[in-house]
C-alpha atoms as a PDB file:
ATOM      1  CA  UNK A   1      81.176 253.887  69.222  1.00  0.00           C
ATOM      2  CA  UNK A   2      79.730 250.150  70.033  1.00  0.00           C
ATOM      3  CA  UNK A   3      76.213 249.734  67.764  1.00  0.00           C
ATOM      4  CA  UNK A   4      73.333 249.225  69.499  1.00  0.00           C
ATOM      5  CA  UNK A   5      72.341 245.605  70.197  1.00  0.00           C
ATOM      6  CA  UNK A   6      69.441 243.709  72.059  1.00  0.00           C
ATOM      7  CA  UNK A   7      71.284 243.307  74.945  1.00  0.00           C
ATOM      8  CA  UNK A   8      71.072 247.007  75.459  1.00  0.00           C
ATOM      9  CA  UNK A   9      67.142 246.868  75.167  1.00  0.00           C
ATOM     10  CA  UNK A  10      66.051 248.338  78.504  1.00  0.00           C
ATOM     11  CA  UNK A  11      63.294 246.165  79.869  1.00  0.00           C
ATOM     12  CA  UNK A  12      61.400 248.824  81.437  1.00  0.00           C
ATOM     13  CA  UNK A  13      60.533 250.479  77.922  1.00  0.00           C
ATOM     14  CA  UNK A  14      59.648 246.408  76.884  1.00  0.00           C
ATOM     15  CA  UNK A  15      57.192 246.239  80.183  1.00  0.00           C
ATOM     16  CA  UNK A  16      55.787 250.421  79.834  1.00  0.00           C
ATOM     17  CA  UNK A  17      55.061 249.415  76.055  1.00  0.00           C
ATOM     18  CA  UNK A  18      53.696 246.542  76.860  1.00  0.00           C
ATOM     19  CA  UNK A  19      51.186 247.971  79.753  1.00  0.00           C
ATOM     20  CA  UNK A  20      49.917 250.575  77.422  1.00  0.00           C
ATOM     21  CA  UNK A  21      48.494 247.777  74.783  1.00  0.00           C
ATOM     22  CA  UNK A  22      47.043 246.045  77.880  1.00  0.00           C
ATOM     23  CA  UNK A  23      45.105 249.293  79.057  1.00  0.00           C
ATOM     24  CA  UNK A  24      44.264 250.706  75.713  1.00  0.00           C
ATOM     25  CA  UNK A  25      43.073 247.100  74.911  1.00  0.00           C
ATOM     26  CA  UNK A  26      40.789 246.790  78.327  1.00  0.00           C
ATOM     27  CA  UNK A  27      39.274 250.295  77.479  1.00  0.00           C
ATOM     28  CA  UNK A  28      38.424 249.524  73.555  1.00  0.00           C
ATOM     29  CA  UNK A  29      36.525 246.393  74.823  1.00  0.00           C
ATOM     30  CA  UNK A  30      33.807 248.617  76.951  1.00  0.00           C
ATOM     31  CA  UNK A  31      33.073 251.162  73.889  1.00  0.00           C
ATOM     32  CA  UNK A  32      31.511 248.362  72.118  1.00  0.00           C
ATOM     33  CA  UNK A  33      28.918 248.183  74.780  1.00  0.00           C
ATOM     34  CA  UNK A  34      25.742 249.951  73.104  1.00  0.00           C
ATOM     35  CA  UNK A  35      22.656 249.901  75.302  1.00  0.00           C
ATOM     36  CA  UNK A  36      19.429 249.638  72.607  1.00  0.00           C
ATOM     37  CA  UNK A  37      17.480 253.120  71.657  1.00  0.00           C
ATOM     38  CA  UNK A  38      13.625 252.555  73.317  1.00  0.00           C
ATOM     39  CA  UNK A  39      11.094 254.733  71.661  1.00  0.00           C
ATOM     40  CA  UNK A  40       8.501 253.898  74.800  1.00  0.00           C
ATOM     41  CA  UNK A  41      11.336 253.800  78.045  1.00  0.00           C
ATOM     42  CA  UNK A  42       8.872 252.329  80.758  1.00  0.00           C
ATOM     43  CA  UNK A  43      10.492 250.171  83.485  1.00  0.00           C
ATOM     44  CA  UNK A  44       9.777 247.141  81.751  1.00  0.00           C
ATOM     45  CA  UNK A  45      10.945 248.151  78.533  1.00  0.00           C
ATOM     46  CA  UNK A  46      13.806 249.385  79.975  1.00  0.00           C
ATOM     47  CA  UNK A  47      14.870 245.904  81.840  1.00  0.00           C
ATOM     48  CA  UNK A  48      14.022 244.043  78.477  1.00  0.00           C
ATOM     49  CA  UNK A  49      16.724 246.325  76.474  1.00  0.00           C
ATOM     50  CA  UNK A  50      19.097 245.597  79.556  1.00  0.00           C
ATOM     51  CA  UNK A  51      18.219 242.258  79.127  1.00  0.00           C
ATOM     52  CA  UNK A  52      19.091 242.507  75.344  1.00  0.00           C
ATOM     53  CA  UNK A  53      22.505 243.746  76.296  1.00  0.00           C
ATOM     54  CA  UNK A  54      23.181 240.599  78.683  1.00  0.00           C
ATOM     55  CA  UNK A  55      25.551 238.488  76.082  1.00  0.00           C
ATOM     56  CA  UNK A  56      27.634 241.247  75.056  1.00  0.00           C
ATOM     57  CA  UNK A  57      27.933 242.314  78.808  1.00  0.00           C
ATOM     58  CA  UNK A  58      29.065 238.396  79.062  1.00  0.00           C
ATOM     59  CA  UNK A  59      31.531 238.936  76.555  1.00  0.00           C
ATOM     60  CA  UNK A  60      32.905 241.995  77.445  1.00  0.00           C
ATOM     61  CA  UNK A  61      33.514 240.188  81.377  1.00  0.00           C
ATOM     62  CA  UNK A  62      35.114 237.536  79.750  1.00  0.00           C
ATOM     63  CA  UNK A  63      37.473 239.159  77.376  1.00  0.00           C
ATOM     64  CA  UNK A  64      38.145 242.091  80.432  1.00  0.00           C
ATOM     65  CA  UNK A  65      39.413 239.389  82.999  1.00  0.00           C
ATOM     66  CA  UNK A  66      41.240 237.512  80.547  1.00  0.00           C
ATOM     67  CA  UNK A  67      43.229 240.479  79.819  1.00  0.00           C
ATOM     68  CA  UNK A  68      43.880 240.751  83.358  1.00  0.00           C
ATOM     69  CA  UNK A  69      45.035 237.710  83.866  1.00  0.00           C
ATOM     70  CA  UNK A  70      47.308 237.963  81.248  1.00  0.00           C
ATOM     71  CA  UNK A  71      48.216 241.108  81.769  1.00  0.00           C
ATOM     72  CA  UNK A  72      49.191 239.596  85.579  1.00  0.00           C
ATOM     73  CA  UNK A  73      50.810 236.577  84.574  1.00  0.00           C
ATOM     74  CA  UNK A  74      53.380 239.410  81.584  1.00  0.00           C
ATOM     75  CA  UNK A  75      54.156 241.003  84.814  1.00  0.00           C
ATOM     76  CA  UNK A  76      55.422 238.298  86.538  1.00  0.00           C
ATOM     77  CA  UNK A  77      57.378 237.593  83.425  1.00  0.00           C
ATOM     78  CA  UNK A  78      59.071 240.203  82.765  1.00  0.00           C
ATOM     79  CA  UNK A  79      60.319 240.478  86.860  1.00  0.00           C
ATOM     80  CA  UNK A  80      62.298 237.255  86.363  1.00  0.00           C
ATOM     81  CA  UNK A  81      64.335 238.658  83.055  1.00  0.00           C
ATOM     82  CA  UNK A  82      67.745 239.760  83.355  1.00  0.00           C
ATOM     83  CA  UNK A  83      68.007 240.988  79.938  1.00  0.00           C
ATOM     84  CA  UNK A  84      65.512 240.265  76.358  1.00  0.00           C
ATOM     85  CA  UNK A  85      66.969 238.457  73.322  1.00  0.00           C
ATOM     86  CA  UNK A  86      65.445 238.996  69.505  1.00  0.00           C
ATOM     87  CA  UNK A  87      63.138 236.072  70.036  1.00  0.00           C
ATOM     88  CA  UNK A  88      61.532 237.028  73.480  1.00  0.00           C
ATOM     89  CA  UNK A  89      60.941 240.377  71.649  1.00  0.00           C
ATOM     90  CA  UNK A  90      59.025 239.233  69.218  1.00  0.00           C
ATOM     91  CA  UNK A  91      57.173 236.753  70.757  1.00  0.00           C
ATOM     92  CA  UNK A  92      56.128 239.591  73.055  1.00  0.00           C
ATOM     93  CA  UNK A  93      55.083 241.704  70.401  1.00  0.00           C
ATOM     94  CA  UNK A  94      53.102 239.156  68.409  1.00  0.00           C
ATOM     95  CA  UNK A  95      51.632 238.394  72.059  1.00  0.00           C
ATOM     96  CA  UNK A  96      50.403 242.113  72.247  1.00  0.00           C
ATOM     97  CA  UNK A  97      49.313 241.572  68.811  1.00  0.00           C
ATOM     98  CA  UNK A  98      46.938 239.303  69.253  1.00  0.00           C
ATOM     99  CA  UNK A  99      46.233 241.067  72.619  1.00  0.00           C
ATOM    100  CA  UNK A 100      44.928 244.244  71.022  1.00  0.00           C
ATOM    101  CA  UNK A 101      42.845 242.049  68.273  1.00  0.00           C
ATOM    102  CA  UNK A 102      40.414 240.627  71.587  1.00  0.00           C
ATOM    103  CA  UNK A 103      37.946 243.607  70.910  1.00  0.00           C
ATOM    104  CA  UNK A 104      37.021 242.235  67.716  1.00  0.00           C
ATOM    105  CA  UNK A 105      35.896 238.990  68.234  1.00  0.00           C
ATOM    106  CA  UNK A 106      34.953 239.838  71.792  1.00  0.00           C
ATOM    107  CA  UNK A 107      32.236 242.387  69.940  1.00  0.00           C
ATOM    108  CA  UNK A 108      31.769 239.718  67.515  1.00  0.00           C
ATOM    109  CA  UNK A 109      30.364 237.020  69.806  1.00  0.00           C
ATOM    110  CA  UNK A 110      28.479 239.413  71.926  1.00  0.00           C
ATOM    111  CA  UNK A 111      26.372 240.728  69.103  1.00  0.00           C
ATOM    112  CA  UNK A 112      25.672 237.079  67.571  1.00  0.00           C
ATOM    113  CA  UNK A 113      25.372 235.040  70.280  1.00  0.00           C
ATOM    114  CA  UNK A 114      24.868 231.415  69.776  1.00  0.00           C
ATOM    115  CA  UNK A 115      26.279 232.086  66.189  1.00  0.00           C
ATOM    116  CA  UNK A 116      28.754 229.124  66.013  1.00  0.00           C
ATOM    117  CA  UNK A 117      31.395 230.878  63.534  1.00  0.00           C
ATOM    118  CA  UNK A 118      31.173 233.515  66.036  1.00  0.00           C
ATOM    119  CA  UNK A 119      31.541 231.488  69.098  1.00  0.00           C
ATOM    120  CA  UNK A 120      34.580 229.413  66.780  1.00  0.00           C
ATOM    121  CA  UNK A 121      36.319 232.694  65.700  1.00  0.00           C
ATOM    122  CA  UNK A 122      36.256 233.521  69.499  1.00  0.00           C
ATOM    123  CA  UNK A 123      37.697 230.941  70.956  1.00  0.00           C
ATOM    124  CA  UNK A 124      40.354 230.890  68.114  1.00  0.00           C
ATOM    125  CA  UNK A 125      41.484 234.402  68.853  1.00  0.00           C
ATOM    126  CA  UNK A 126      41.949 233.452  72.610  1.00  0.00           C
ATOM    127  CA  UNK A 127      43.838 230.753  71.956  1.00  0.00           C
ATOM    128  CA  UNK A 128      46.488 232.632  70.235  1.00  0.00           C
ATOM    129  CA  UNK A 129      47.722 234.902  73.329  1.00  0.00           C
ATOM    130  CA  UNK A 130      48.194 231.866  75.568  1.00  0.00           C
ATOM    131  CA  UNK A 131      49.953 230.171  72.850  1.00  0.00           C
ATOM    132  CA  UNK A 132      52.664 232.679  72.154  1.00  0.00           C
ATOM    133  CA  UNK A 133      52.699 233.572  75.858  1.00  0.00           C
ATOM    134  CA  UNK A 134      53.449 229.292  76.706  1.00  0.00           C
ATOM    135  CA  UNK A 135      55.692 229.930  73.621  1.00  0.00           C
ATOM    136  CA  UNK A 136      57.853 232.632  75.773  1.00  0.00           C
ATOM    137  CA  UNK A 137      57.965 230.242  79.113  1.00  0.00           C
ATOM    138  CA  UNK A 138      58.995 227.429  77.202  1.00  0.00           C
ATOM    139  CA  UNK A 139      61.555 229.504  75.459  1.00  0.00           C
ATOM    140  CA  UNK A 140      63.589 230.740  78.624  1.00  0.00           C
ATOM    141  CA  UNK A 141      63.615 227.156  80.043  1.00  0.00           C
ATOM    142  CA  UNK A 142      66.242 226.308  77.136  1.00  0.00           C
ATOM    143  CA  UNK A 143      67.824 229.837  77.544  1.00  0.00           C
ATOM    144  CA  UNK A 144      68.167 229.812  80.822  1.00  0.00           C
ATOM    145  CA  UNK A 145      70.985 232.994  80.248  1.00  0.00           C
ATOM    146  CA  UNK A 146      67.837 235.457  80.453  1.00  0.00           C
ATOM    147  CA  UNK A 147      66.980 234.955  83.392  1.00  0.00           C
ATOM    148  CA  UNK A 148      67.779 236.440  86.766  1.00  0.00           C
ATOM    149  CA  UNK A 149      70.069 233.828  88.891  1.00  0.00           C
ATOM    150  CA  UNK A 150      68.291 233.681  91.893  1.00  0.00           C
ATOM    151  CA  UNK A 151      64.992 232.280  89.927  1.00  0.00           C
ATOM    152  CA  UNK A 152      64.437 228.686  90.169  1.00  0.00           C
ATOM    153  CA  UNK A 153      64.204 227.077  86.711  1.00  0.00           C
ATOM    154  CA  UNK A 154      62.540 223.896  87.965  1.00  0.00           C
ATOM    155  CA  UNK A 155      59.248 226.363  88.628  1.00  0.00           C
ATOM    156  CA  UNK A 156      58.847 228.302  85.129  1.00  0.00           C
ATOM    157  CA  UNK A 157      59.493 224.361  83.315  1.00  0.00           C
ATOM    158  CA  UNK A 158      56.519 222.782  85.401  1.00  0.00           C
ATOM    159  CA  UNK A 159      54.796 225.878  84.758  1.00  0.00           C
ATOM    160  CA  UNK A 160      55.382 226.312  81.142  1.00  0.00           C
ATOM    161  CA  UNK A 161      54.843 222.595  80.765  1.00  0.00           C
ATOM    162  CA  UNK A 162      51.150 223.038  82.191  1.00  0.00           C
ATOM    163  CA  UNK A 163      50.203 226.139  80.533  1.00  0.00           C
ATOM    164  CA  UNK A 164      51.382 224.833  77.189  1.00  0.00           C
ATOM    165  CA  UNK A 165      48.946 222.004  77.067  1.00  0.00           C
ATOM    166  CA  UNK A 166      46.059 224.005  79.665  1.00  0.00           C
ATOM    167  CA  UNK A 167      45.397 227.561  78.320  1.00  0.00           C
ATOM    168  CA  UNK A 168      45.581 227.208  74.004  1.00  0.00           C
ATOM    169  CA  UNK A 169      44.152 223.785  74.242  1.00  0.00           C
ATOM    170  CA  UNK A 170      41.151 224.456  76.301  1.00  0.00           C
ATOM    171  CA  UNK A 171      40.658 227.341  73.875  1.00  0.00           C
ATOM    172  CA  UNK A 172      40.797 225.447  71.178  1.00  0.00           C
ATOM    173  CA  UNK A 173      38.605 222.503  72.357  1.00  0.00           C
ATOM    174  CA  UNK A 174      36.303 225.322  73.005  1.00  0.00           C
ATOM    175  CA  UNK A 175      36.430 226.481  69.080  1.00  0.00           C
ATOM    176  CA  UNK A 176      35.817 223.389  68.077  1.00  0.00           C
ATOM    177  CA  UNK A 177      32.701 221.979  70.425  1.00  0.00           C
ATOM    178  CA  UNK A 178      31.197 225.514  69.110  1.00  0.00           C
ATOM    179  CA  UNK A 179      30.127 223.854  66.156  1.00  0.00           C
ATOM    180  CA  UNK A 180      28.296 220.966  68.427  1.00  0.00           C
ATOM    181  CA  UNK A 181      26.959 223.247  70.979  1.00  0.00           C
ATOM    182  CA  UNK A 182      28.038 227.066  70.856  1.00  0.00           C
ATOM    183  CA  UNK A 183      26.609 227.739  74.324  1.00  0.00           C
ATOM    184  CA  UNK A 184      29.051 224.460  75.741  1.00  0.00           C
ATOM    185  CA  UNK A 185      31.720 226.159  74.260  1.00  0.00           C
ATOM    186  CA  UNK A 186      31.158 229.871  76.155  1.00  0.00           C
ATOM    187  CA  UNK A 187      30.766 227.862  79.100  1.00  0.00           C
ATOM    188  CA  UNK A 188      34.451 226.001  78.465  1.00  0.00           C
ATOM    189  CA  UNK A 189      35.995 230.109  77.601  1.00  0.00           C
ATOM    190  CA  UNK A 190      34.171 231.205  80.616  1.00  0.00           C
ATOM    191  CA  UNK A 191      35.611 228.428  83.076  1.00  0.00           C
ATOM    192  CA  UNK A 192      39.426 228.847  81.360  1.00  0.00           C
ATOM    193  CA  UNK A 193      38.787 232.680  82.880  1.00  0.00           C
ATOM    194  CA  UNK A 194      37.172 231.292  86.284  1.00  0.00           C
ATOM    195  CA  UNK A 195      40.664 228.622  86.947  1.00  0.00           C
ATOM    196  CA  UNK A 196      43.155 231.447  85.692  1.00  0.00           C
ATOM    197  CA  UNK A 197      41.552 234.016  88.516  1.00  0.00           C
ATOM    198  CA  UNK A 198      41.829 231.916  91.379  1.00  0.00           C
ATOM    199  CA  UNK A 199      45.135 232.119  93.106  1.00  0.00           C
ATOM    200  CA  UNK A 200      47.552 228.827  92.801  1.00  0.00           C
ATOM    201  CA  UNK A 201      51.224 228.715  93.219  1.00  0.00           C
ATOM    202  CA  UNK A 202      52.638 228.992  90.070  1.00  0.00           C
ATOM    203  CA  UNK A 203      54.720 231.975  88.575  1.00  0.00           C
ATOM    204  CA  UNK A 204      53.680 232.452  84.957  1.00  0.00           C
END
């Protein structure tokens, strides 16, 4: 009887594992949402605690979309395999590994904004999805053998070419103009989101 091997890896099981870190991940990110305890609730108590609760409800926005984006962008990746290699595994999985940490700092910056470790440590953690997810596209254009033959390879180079230098550089510039100007640096995270949400032609 023929060992297993990764060529026998079923994708689907890849893609339904993958999914369920994605949805647990954009659920954990709401249950750090507290609203304040107000001893006297009259309305205008009420819309200072909701007030209060603005730069976590920033944070949580952020950190939801980019996991839809991302989440979008795995799809579309994993619809042009033909078949996943040792390397694309694990790329994926340190991808959903860095994935599921988002709560953390996403909590983390909410509850100290302005804080520029927090805003740093933020944009450090973002940076790390989009790097191992570049890290995947730029993979498969030198193992071209994964992919499906009818998908045009000149597409996912320009793509991984753009997204290598776009999404865990902007991050990263972020992290680091944090320590000049923490609220410059939400604003950076917060227009990476905006340009990823708007439809463009581009596959991954």
């Amino acid at each position: 009887m023929k060992a297993p091997s990764f060529e026998d890896l079923n994708i689907g099981r890849v893609e339904t594992f993958s999914d369920g870190v994605f949805t647990v991940v954009a659920t954990l990110l709401v249950f750090d949402l507290h609203f304040p305890h107000i001893n006297h609730p009259t309305n205008a108590n009420v819309w200072m605690a909701i007030l209060s609760t603005l730069p976590k409800l920033i944070a949580w926005i952020n950190s939801f979309l980019v996991v839809c984006v991302i989440w979008m962008n795995h799809h579309r990746f994993i619809q042009i395999l033909k078949r996943i290699d040792p390397t694309i595994f694990w790329l994926n999985n340190l991808l959903l590994m860095f994935i599921s940490l988002l709560p953390f700092p996403t909590n983390l910056m909410g509850e100290y904004v302005g804080n520029n470790s927090a805003t740093c440590f933020y944009g450090l953690c973002m940076a790390m999805p989009t790097l191992f997810f570049s890290g995947m596209g730029n993979y498969l254009t030198k193992h071209t053998q994964l992919l499906k033959v009818e998908f045009d390879i000149d597409i996912l180079r320009k793509s991984a070419r753009l997204h290598s230098f776009l999404g865990p550089s902007a991050y990263l510039a972020g992290a680091a103009l944090s320590w000049v100007n923490s609220w410059l640096a939400i604003l950076i995270y917060t227009t990476i989101t905006l340009y990823f949400i708007f439809p463009r032609i581009r596959l991954l």
